[in-house]
C-alpha atoms as a PDB file:
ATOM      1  CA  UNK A   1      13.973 -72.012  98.863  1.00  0.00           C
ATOM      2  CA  UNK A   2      17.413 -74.019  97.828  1.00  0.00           C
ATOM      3  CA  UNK A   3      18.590 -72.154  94.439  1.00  0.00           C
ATOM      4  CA  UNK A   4      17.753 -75.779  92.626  1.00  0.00           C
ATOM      5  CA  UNK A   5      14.580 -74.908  93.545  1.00  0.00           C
ATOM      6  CA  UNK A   6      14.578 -70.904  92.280  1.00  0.00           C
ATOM      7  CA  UNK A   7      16.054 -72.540  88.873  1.00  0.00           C
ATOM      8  CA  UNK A   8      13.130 -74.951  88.548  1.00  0.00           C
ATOM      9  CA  UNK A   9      10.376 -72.662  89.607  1.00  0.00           C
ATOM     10  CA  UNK A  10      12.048 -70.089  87.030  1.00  0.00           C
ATOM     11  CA  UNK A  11      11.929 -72.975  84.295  1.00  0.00           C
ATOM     12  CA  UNK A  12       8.275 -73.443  85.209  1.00  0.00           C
ATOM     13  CA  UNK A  13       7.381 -69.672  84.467  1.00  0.00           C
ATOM     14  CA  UNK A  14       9.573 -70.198  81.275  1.00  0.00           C
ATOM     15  CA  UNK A  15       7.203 -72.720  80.226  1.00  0.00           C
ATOM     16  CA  UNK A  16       4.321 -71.655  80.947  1.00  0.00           C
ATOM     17  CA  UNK A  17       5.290 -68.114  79.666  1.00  0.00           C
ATOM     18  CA  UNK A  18       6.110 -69.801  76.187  1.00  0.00           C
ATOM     19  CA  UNK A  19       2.730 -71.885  76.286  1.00  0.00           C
ATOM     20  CA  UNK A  20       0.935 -68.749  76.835  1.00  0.00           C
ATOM     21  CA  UNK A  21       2.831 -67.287  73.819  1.00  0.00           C
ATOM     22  CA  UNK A  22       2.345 -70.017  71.352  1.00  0.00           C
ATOM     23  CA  UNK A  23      -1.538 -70.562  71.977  1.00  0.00           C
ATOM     24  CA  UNK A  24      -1.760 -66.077  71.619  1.00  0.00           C
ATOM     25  CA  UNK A  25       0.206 -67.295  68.091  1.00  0.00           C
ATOM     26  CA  UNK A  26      -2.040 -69.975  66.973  1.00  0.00           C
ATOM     27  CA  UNK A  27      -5.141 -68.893  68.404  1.00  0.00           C
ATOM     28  CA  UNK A  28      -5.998 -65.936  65.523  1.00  0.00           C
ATOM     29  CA  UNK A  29      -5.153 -68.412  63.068  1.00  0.00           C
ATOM     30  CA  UNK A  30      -7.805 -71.422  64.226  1.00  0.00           C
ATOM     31  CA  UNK A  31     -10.172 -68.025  64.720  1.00  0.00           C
ATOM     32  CA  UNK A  32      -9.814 -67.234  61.034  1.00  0.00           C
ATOM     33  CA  UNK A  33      -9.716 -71.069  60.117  1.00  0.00           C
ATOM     34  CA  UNK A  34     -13.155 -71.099  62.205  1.00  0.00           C
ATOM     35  CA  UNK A  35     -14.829 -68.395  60.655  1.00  0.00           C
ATOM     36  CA  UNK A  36     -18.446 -69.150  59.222  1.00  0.00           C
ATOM     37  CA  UNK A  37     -18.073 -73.131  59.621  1.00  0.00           C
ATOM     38  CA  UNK A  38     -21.246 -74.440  59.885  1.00  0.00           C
ATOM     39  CA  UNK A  39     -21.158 -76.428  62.766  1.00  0.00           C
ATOM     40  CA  UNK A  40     -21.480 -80.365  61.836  1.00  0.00           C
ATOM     41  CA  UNK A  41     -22.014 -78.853  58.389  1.00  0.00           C
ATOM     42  CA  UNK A  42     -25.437 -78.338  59.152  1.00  0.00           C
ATOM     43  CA  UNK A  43     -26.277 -74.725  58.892  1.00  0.00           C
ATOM     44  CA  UNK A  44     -25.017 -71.892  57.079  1.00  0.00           C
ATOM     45  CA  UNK A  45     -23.457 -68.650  58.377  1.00  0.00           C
ATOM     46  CA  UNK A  46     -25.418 -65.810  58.247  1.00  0.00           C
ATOM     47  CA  UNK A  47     -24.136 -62.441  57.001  1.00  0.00           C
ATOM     48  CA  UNK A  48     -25.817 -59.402  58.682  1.00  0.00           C
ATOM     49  CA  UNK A  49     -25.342 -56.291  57.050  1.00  0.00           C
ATOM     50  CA  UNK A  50     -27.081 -53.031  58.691  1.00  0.00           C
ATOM     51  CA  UNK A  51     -27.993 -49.732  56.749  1.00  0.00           C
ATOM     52  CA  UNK A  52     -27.295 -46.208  57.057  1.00  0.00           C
ATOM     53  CA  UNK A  53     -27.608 -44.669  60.510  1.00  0.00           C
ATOM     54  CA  UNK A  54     -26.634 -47.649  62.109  1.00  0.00           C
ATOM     55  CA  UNK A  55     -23.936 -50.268  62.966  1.00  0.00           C
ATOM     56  CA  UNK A  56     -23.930 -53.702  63.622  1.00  0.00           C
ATOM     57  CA  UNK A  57     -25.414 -53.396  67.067  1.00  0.00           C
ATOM     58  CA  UNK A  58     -28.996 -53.041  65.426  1.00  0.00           C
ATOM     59  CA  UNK A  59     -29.251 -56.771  64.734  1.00  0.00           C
ATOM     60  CA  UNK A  60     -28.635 -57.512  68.212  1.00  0.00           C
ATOM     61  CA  UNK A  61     -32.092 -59.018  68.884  1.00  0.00           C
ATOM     62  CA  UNK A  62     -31.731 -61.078  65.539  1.00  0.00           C
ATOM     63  CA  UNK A  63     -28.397 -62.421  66.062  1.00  0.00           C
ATOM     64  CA  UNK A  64     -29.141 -63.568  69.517  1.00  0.00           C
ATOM     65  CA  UNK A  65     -32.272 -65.174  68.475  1.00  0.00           C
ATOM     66  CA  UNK A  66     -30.079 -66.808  65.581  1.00  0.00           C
ATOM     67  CA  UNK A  67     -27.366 -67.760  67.828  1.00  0.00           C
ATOM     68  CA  UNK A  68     -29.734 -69.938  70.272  1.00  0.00           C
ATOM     69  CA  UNK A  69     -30.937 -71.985  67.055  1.00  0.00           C
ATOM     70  CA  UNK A  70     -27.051 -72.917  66.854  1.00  0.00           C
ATOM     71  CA  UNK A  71     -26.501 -70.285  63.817  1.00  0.00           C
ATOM     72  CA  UNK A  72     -23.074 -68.788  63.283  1.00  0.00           C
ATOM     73  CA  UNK A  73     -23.440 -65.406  62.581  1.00  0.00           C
ATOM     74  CA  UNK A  74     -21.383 -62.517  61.654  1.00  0.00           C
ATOM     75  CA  UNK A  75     -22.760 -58.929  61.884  1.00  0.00           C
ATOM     76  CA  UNK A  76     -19.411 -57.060  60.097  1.00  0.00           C
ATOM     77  CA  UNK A  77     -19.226 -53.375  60.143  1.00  0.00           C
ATOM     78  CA  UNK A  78     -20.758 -51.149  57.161  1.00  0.00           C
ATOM     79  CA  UNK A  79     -18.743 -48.205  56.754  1.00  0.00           C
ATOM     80  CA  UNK A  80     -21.471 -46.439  54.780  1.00  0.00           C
ATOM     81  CA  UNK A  81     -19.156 -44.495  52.631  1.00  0.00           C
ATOM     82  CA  UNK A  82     -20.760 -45.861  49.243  1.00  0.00           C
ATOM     83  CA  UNK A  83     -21.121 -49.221  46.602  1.00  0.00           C
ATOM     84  CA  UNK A  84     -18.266 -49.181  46.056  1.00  0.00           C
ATOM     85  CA  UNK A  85     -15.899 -49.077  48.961  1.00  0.00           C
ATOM     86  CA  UNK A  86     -18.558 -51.325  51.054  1.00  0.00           C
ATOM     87  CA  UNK A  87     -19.097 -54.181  48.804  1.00  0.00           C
ATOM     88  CA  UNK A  88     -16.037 -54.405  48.213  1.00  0.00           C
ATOM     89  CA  UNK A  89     -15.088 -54.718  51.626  1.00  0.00           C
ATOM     90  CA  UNK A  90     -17.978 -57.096  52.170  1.00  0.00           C
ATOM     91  CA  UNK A  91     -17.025 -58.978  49.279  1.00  0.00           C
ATOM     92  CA  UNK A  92     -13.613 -59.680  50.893  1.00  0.00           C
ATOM     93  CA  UNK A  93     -15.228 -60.889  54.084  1.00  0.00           C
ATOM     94  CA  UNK A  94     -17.815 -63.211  52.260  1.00  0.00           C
ATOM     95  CA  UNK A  95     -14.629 -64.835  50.355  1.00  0.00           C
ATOM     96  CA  UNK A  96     -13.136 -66.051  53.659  1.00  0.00           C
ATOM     97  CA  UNK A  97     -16.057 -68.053  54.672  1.00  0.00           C
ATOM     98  CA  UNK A  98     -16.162 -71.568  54.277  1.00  0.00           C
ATOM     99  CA  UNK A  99     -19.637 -73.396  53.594  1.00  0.00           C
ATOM    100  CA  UNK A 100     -22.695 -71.913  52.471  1.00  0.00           C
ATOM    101  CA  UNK A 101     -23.857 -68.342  53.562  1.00  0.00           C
ATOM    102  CA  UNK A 102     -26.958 -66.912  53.471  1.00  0.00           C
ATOM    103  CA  UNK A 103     -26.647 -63.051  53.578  1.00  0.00           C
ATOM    104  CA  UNK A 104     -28.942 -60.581  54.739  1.00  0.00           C
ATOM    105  CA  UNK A 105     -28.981 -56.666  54.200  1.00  0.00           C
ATOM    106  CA  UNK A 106     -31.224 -54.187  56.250  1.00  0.00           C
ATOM    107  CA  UNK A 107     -32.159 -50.981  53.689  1.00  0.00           C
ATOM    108  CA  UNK A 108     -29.002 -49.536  52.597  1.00  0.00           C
ATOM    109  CA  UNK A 109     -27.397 -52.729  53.405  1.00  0.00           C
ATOM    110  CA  UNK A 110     -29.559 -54.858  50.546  1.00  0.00           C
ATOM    111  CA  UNK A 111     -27.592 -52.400  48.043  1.00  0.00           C
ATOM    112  CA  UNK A 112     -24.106 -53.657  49.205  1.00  0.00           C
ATOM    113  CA  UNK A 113     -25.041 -57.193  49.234  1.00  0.00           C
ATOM    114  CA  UNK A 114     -26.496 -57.294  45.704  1.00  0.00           C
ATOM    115  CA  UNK A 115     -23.652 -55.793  44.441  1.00  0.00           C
ATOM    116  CA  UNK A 116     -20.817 -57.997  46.816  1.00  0.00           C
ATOM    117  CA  UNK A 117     -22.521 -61.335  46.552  1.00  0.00           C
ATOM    118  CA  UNK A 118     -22.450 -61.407  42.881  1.00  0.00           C
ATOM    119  CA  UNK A 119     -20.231 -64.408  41.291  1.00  0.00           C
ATOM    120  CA  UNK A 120     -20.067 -65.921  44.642  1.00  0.00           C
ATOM    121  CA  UNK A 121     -21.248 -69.220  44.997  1.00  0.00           C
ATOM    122  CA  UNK A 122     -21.532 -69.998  48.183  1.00  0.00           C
ATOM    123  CA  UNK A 123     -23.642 -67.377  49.092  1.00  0.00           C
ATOM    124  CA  UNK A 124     -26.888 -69.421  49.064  1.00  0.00           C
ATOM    125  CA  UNK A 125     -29.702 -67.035  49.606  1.00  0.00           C
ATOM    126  CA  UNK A 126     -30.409 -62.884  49.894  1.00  0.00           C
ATOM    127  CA  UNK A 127     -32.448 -61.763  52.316  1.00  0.00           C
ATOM    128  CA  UNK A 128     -33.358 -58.037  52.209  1.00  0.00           C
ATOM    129  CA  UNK A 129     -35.238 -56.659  55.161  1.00  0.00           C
ATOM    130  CA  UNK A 130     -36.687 -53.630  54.381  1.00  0.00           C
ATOM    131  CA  UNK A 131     -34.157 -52.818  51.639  1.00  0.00           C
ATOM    132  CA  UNK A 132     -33.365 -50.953  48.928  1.00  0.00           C
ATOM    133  CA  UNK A 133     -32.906 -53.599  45.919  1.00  0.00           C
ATOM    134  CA  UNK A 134     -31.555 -52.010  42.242  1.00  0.00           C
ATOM    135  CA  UNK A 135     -30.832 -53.427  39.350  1.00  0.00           C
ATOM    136  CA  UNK A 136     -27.217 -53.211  37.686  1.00  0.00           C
ATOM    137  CA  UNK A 137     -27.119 -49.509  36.525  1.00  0.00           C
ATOM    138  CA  UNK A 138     -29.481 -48.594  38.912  1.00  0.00           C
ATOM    139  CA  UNK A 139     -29.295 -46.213  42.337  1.00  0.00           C
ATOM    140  CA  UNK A 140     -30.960 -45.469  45.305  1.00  0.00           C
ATOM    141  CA  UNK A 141     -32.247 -42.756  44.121  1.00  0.00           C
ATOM    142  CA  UNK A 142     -32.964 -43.668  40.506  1.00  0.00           C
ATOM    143  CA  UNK A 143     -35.014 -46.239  42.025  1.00  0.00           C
ATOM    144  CA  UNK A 144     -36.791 -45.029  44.554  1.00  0.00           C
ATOM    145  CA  UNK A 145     -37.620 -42.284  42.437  1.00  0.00           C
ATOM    146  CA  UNK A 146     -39.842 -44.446  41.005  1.00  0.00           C
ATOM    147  CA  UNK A 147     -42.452 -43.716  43.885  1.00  0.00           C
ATOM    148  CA  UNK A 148     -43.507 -40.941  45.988  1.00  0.00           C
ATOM    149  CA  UNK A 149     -40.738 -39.398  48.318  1.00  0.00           C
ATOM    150  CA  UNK A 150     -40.745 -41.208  51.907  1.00  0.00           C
ATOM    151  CA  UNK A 151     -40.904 -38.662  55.243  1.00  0.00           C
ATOM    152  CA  UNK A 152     -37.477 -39.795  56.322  1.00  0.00           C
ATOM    153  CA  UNK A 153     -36.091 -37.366  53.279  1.00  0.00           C
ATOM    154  CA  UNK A 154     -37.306 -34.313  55.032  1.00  0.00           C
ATOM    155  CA  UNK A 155     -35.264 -35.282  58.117  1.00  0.00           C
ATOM    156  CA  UNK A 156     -31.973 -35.146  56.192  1.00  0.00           C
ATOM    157  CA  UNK A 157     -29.391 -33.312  57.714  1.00  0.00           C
ATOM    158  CA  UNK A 158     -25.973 -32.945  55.761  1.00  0.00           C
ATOM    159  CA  UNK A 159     -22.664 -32.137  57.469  1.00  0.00           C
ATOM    160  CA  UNK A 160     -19.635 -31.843  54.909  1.00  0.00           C
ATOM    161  CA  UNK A 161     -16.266 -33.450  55.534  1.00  0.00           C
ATOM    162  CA  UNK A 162     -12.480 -33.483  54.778  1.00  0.00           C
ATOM    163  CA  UNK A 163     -10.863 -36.341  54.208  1.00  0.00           C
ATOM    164  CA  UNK A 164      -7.370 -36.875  55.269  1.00  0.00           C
ATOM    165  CA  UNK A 165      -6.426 -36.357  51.680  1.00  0.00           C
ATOM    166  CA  UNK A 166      -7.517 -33.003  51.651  1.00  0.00           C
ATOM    167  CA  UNK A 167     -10.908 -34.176  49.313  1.00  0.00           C
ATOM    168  CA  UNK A 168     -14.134 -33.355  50.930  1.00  0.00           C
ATOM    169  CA  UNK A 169     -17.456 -34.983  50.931  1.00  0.00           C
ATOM    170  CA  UNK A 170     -21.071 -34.528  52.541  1.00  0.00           C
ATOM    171  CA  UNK A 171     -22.380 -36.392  55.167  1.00  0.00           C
ATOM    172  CA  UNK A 172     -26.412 -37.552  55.692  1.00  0.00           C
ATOM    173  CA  UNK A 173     -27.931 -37.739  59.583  1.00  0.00           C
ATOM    174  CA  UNK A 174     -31.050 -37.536  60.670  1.00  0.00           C
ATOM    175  CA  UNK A 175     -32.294 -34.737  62.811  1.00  0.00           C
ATOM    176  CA  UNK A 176     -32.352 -35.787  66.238  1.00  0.00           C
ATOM    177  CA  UNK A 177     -35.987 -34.630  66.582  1.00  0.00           C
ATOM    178  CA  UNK A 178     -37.519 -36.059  64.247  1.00  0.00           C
ATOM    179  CA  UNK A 179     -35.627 -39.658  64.082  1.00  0.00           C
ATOM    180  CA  UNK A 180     -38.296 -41.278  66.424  1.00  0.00           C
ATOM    181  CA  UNK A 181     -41.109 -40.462  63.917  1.00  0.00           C
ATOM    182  CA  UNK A 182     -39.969 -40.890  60.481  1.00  0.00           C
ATOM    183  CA  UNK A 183     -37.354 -44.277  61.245  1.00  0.00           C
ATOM    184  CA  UNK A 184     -38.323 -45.214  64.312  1.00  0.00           C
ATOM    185  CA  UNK A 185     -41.955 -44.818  65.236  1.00  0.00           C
ATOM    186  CA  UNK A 186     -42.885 -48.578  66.732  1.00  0.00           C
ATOM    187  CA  UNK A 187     -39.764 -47.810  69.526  1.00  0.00           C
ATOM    188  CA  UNK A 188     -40.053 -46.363  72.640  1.00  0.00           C
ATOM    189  CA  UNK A 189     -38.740 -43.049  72.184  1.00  0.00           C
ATOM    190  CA  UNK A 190     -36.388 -43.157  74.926  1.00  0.00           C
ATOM    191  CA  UNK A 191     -34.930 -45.609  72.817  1.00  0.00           C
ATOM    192  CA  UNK A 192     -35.392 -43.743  69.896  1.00  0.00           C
ATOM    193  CA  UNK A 193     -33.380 -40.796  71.173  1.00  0.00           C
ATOM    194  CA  UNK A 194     -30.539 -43.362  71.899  1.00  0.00           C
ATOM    195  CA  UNK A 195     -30.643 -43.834  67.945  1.00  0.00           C
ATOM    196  CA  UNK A 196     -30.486 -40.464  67.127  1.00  0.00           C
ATOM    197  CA  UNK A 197     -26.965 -39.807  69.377  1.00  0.00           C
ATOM    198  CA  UNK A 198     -25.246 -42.545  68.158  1.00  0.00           C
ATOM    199  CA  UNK A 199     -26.200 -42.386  64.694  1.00  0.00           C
ATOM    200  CA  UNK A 200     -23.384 -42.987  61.925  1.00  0.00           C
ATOM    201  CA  UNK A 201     -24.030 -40.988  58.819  1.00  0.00           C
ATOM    202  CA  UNK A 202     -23.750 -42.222  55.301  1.00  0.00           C
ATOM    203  CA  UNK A 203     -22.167 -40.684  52.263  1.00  0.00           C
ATOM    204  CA  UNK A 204     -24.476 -38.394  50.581  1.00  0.00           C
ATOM    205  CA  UNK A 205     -22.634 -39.924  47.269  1.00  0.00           C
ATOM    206  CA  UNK A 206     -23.985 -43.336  48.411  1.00  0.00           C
ATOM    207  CA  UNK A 207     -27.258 -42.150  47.115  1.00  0.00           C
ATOM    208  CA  UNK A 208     -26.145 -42.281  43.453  1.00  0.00           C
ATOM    209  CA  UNK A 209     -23.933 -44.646  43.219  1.00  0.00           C
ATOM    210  CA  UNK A 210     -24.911 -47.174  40.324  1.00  0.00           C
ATOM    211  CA  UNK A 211     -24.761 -50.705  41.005  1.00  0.00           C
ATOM    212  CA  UNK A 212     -22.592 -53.168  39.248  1.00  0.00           C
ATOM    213  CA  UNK A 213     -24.127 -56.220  39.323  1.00  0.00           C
ATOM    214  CA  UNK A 214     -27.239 -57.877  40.926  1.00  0.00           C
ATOM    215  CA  UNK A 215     -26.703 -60.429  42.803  1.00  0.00           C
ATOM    216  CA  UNK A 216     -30.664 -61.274  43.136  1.00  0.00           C
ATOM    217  CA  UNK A 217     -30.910 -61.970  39.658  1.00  0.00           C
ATOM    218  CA  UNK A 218     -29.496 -64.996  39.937  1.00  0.00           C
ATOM    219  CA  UNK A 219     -30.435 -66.573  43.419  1.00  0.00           C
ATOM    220  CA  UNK A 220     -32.711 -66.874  45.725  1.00  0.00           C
ATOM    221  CA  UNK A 221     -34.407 -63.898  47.240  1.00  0.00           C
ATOM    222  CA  UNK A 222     -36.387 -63.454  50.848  1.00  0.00           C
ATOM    223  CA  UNK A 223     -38.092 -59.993  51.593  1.00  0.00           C
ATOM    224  CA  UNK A 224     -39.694 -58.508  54.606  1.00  0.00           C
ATOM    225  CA  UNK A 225     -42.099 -55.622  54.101  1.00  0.00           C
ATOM    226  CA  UNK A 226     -42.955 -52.932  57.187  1.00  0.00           C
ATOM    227  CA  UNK A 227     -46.015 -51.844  56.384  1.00  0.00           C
ATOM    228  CA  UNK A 228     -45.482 -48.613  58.127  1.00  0.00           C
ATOM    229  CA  UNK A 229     -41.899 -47.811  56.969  1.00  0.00           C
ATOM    230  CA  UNK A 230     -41.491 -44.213  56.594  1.00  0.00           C
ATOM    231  CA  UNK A 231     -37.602 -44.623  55.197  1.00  0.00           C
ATOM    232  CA  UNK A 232     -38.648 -46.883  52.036  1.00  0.00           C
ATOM    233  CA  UNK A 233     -41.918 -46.685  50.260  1.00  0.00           C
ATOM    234  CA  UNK A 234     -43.422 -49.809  51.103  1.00  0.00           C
ATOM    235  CA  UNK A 235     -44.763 -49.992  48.155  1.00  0.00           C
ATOM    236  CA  UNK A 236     -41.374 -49.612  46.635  1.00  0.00           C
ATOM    237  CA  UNK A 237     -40.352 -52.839  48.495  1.00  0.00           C
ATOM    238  CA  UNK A 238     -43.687 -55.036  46.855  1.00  0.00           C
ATOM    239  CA  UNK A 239     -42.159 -53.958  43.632  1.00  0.00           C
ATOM    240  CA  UNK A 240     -38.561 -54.969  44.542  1.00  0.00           C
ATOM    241  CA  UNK A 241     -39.778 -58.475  45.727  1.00  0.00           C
ATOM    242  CA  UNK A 242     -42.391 -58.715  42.701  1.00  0.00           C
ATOM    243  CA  UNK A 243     -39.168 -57.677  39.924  1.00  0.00           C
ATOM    244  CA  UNK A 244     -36.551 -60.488  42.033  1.00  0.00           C
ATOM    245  CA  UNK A 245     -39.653 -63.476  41.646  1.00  0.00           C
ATOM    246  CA  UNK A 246     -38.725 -63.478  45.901  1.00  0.00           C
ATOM    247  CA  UNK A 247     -39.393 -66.522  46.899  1.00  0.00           C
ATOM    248  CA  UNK A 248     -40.957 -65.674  50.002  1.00  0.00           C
ATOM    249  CA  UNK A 249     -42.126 -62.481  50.757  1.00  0.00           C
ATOM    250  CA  UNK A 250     -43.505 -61.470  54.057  1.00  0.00           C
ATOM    251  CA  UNK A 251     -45.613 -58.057  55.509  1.00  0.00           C
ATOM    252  CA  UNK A 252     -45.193 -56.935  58.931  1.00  0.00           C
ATOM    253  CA  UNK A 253     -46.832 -54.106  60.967  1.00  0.00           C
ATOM    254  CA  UNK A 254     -43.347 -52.046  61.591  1.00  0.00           C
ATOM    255  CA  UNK A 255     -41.303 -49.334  61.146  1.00  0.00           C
ATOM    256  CA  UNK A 256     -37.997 -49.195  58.937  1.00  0.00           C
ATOM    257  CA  UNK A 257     -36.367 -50.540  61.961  1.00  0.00           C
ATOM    258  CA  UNK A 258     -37.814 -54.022  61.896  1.00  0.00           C
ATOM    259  CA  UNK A 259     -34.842 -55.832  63.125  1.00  0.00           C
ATOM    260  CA  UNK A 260     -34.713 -54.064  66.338  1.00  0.00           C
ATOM    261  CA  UNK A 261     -38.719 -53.530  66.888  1.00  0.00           C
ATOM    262  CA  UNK A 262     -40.084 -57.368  65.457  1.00  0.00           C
ATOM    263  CA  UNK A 263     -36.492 -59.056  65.766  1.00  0.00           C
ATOM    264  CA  UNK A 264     -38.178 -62.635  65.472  1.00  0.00           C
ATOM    265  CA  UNK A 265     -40.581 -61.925  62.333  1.00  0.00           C
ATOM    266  CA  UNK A 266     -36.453 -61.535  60.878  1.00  0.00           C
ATOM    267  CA  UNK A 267     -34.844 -64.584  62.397  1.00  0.00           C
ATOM    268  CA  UNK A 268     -37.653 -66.838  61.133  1.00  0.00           C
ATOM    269  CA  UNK A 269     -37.691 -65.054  57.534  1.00  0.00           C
ATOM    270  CA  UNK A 270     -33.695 -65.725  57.564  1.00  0.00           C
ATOM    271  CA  UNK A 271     -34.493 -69.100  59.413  1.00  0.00           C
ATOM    272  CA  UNK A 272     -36.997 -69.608  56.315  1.00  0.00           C
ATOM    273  CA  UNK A 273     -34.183 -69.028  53.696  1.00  0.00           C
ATOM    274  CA  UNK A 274     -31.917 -71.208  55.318  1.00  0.00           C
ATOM    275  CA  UNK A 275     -33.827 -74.040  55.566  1.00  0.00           C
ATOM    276  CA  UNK A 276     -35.188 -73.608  51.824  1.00  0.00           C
ATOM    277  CA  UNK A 277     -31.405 -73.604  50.612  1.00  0.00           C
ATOM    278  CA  UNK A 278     -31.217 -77.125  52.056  1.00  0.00           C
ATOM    279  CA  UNK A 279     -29.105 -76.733  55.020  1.00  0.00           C
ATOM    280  CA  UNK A 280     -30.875 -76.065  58.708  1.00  0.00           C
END
């Protein structure tokens, strides 16, 4: 090759190297840009929040399901440290979204979105799948205490913690053996067992933390019962749906785990409260 040629074939890698570099530059900012359009304005994002012992891989069968009916959907991380840290942070997220949202919290997860999607108008509907639902001033465990104590309380097991700051806390699990039947019971418990080892705990202060504000007071609420949830009295989530005037509220044969063991009885309750909210 002449040493014309080296220059120009160097020039081309320059190039291309500084293409490559700009769209690595602009790409994260059309991402965020992106985030939670509804595509042709049509349909709103939906907002998946999981609950204690979980993470965001637990509304795998629901976001897939969502996905194929051209849904955007988001499925953010709960940290489970307590109200306040977690709808904050959820708060944040829900104030980068553009268009309508309809947001939907799985047990501990209806606590953080009553208290993050309050004052937010774009957050169009609350779905809470079998979810813990207070009132401002109210906990978890001022109002489940309200009705008798589920199973799942006797599978508690708390680890304390140090924080980097040198404060310490105490962590909730489950017991590994008895996961499968007091959360779990309509899996297989092969997958059951997969639960229990990747489990995250939440903060046993979570428990009593007091709401803020409640965001179902003021729009429009969806609820899915499991008639055979051993985490949440169901009768505890009748009264929850019955005290918000839900809109639609809707009884299954499952465990707490709903989203993972009757995925689609979900997507078409969230389906349900997007299309009532006026955008499909």
């Amino acid at each position: 090759m002449t040493a014309s040629g080296i220059l120009r074939s160097g020039e081309g890698r320059l190039a291309l190297g500084v293409a490559v570099l700009s769209a690595l530059t602009v790409a994260p900012a059309h991402a965020a840009d992106d985030l939670g359009k509804a595509p042709g304005g049509q349909k709103p994002t939906v907002v998946l929040v999981h609950g204690a012992f979980a993470d965001g891989s637990s509304w795998n069968g629901v976001v897939q399901r969502l996905q194929r009916d051209g849904y955007q959907v988001i499925a953010p991380p709960n940290t489970l440290r307590g109200i306040p840290q977690d709808s904050t942070d959820l708060n944040s997220l829900l104030k980068t979204i553009k268009g309508p949202i309809v947001l939907v919290g799985h047990s501990y997860g209806g606590e953080v979105i009553s208290q993050a999607a309050a004052g937010l108008d774009n957050v169009k509907a609350l779905v809470y799948v079998n979810a813990i639902m207070p009132d401002k001033g109210e906990s978890f465990a001022s109002l489940s205490g309200k009705f008798p104590a589920a199973p799942l309380t006797k599978a508690f097991k708390q680890v304390p913690f140090r924080n980097g700051g040198g404060t310490t806390g105490t962590d909730v699990y489950l017991q590994a053996a008895k996961l499968h039947a007091t959360f779990a019971q309509d899996l297989p418990q092969q997958q059951a067992s997969v639960m229990a080892s990747t489990q995250r705990p939440i903060a046993q202060s979570a428990f009593t933390d007091k709401l803020t504000a409640a965001a179902w007071r003021g729009k429009p609420v969806y609820v899915l019962v499991g008639r055979q949830d051993r985490a949440i009295d169901p009768s505890l989530e009748r009264y929850e749906a019955k005290r918000a005037h839900a809109r639609k509220t809707v009884e299954i044969n499952s465990s707490h785990v709903s989203l993972v063991s009757h995925p689609q009885a979900v997507t078409d309750l969230i389906v349900s409260a997007a299309r009532d909210s006026g955008h499909r």
